[in-house]
Protein backbone atom coordinates (compact mmCIF):
# COMPACT_ATOMS: atom_id res chain seq x y z
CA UNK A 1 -21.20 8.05 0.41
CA UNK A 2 -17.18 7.69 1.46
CA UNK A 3 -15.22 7.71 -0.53
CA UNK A 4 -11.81 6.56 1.41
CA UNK A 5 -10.58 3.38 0.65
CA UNK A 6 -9.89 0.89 3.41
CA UNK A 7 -6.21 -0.26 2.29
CA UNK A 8 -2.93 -0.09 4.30
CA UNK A 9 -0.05 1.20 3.44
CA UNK A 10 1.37 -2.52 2.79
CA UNK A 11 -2.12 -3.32 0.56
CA UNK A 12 -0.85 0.14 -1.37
CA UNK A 13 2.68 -0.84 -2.06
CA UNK A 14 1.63 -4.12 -3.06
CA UNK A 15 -1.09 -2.75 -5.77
CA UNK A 16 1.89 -0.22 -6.76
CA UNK A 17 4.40 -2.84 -7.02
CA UNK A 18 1.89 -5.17 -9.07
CA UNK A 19 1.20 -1.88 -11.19
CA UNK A 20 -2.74 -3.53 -10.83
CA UNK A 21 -5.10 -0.55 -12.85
CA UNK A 22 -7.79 -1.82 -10.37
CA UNK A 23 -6.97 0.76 -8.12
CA UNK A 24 -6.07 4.03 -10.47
CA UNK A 25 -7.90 7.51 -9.92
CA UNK A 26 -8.75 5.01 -6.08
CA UNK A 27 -5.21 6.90 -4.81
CA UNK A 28 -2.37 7.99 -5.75
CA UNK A 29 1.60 7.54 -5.00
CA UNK A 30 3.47 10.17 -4.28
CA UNK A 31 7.26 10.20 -4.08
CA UNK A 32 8.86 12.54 -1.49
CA UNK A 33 12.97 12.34 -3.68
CA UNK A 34 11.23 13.22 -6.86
CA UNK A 35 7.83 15.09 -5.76
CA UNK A 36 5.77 13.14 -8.17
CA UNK A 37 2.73 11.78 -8.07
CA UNK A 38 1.57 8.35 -10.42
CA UNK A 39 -1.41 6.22 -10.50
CA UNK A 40 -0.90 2.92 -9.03
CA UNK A 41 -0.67 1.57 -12.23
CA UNK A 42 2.39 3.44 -13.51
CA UNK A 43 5.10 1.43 -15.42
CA UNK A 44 7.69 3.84 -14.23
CA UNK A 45 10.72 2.34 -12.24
CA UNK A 46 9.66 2.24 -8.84
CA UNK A 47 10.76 4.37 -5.77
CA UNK A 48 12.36 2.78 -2.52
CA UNK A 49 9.56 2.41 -0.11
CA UNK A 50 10.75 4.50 2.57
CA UNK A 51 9.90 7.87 0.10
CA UNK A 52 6.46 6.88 -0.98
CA UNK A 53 3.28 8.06 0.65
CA UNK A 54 -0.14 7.58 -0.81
CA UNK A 55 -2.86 10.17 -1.11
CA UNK A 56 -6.43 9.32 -1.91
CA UNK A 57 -7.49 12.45 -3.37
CA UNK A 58 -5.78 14.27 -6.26
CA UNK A 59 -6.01 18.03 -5.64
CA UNK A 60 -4.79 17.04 -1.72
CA UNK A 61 -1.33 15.41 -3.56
CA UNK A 62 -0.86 18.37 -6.12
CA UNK A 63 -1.65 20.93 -2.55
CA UNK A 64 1.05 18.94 -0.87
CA UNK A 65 3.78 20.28 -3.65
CA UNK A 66 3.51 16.87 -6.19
CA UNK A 67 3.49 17.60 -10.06
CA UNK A 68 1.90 14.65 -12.07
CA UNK A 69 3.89 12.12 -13.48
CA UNK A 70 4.58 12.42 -17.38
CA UNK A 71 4.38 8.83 -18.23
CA UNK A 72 0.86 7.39 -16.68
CA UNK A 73 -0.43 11.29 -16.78
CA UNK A 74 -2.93 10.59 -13.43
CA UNK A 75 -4.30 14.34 -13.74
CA UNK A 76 -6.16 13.34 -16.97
CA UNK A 77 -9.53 11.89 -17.07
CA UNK A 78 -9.41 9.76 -19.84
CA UNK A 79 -13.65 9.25 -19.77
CA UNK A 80 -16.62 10.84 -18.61
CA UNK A 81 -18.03 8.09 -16.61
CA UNK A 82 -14.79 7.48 -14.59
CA UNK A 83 -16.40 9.33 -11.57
CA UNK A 84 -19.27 6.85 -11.41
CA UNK A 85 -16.54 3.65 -12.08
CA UNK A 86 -14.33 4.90 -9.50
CA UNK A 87 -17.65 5.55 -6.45
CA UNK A 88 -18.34 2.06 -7.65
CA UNK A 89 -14.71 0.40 -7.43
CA UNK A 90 -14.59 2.53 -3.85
CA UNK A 91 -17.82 0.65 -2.55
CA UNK A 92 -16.70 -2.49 -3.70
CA UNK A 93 -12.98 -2.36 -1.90
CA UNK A 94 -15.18 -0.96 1.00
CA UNK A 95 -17.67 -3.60 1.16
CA UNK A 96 -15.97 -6.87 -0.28
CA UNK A 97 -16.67 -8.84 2.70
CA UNK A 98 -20.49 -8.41 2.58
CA UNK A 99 -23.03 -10.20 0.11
CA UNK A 100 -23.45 -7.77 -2.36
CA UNK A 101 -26.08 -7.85 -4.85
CA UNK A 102 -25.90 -5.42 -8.27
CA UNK A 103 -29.12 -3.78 -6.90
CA UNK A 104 -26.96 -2.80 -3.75
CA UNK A 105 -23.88 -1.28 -5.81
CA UNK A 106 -26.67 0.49 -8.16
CA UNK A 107 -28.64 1.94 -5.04
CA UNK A 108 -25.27 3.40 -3.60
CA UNK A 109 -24.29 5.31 -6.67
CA UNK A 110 -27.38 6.25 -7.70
CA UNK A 111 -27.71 4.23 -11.52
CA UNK A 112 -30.35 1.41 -12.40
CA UNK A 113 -28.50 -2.51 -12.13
CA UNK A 114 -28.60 -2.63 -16.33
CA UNK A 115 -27.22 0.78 -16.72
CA UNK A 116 -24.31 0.28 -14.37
CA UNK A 117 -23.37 -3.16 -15.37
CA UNK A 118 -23.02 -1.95 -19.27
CA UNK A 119 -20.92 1.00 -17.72
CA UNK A 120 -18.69 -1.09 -15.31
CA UNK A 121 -18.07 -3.54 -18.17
CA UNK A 122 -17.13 -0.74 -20.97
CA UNK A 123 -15.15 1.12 -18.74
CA UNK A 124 -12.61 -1.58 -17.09
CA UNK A 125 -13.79 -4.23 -19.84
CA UNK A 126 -15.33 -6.36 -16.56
CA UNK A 127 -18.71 -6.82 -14.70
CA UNK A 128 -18.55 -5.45 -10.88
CA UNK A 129 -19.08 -9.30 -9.76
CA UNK A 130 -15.38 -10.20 -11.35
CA UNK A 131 -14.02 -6.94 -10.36
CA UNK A 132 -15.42 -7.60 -6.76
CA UNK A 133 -13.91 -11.44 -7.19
CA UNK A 134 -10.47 -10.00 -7.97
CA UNK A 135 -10.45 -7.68 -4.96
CA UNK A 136 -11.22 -10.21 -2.77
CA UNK A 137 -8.77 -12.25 -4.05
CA UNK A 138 -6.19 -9.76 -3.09
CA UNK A 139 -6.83 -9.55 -0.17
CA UNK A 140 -6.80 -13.20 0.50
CA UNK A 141 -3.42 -13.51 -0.49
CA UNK A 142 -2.47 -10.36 1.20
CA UNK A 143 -3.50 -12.39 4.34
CA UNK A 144 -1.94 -15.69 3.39
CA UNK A 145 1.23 -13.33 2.89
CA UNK A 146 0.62 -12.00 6.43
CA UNK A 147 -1.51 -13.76 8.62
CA UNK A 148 -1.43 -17.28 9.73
CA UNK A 149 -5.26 -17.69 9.11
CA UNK A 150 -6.45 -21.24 8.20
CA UNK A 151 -7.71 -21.03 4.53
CA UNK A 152 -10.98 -21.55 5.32
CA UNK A 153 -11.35 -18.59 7.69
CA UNK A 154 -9.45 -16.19 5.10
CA UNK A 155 -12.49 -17.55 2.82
CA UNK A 156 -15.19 -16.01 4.90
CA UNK A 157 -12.78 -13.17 6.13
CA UNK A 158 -12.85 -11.77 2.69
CA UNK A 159 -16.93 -12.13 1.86
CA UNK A 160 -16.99 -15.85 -0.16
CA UNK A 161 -20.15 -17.65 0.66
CA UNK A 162 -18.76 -20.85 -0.24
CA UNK A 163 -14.72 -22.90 0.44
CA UNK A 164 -15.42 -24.53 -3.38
CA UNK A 165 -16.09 -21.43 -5.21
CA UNK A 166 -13.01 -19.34 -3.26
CA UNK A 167 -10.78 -21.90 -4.23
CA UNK A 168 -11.70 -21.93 -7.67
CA UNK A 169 -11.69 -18.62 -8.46
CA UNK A 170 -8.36 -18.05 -6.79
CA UNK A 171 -7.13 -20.98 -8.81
CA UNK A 172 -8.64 -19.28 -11.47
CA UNK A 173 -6.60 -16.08 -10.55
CA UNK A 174 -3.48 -16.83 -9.15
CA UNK A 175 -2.73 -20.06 -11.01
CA UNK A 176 -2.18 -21.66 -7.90
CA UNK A 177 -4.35 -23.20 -4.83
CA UNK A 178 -4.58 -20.58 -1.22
CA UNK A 179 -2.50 -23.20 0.27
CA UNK A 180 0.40 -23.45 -2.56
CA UNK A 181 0.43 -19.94 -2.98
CA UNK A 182 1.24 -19.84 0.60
CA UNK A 183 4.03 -21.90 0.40
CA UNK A 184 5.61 -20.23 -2.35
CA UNK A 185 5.57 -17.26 -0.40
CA UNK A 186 6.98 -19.02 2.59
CA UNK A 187 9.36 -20.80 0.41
CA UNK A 188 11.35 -17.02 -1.49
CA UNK A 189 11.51 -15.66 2.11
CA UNK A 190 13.45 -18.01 2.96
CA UNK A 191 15.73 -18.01 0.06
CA UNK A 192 16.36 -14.47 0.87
């Protein structure tokens, strides 16, 4: 199984910038001034973009001349099972825009449905279908940031079945409907 992670460099800043734990141990941010490396979940002041690169594999940052940051500590494990939640998170950021079934996630890293639902939930205190609902999420307002989509096709562009149940779970998550979250985006660009 991969285990890249289909993001951009923009999808990277903004999970950085958000400081979202979704996507710790998934890469890493490395800063060229200071030559450490964080999790994307760091609360450390951040860096100007322009000196950041990302690496998705810990020993490649550290063999590139990065130390680990003191604060978030991203060279610790901090659980034995983290190596299953992360193959997991990786398939799911990989595969949002397919129907995926807990069966499916199970079969790819190799743990009955039960057993990896129980893990999933004590280890990031969430099932994999609300963890898969948040990542898609993200990446429809990624493209309502930056594409001019319709709603509807950013529904089905990022794996929702349905137009109801996208818009209420990313009312549910953003506070806000696709189309007003939009126009608040639209609206502080041009205040700046």
């Amino acid at each position: 199984m991969a285990t890249d992670i289909n993001l951009s460099f923009e999808e990277m800043w903004e999970k950085i910038i958000a400081c979202d734990r979704k996507y710790d141990g998934l890469f890493f941010t490395a800063v060229k001034t200071t030559k450490i490396y964080c999790r994307p979940s760091c609360r450390s002041r951040k860096p100007k973009k322009a000196n950041v690169e990302f690496y998705q594999d810990i020993n490649e940052v550290e063999r590139a001349g990065y130390r680990p940051c003191k604060r978030c500590q991203p060279e610790i494990e901090h659980s034995p099972n983290i190596a299953f939640v992360r193959k997991i998170i990786t398939f799911l950021v990989n595969h949002y825009k397919q129907t995926l079934k807990l069966k499916d996630i199970a079969d790819q890293v190799g743990l009955s449905p039960f057993y990896l639902e129980r893990l999933f939930k004590q280890e990031t205190s969430e099932t994999p279908r609300t963890y898969l609902e948040k990542i898609r999420i993200d990446k429809a307002a990624h493209l309502l940031k930056n594409t001019t989509l319709t709603n509807l096709e950013i529904c089905y562009e990022v794996g929702f079945q349905s137009p109801s149940n996208f818009y209420k779970v990313f009312r549910t998550l953003k506070n806000c409907s696709p189309s007003e979250y939009r126009k608040e985006f639209v609206n502080v660009l041009d205040r700046s």
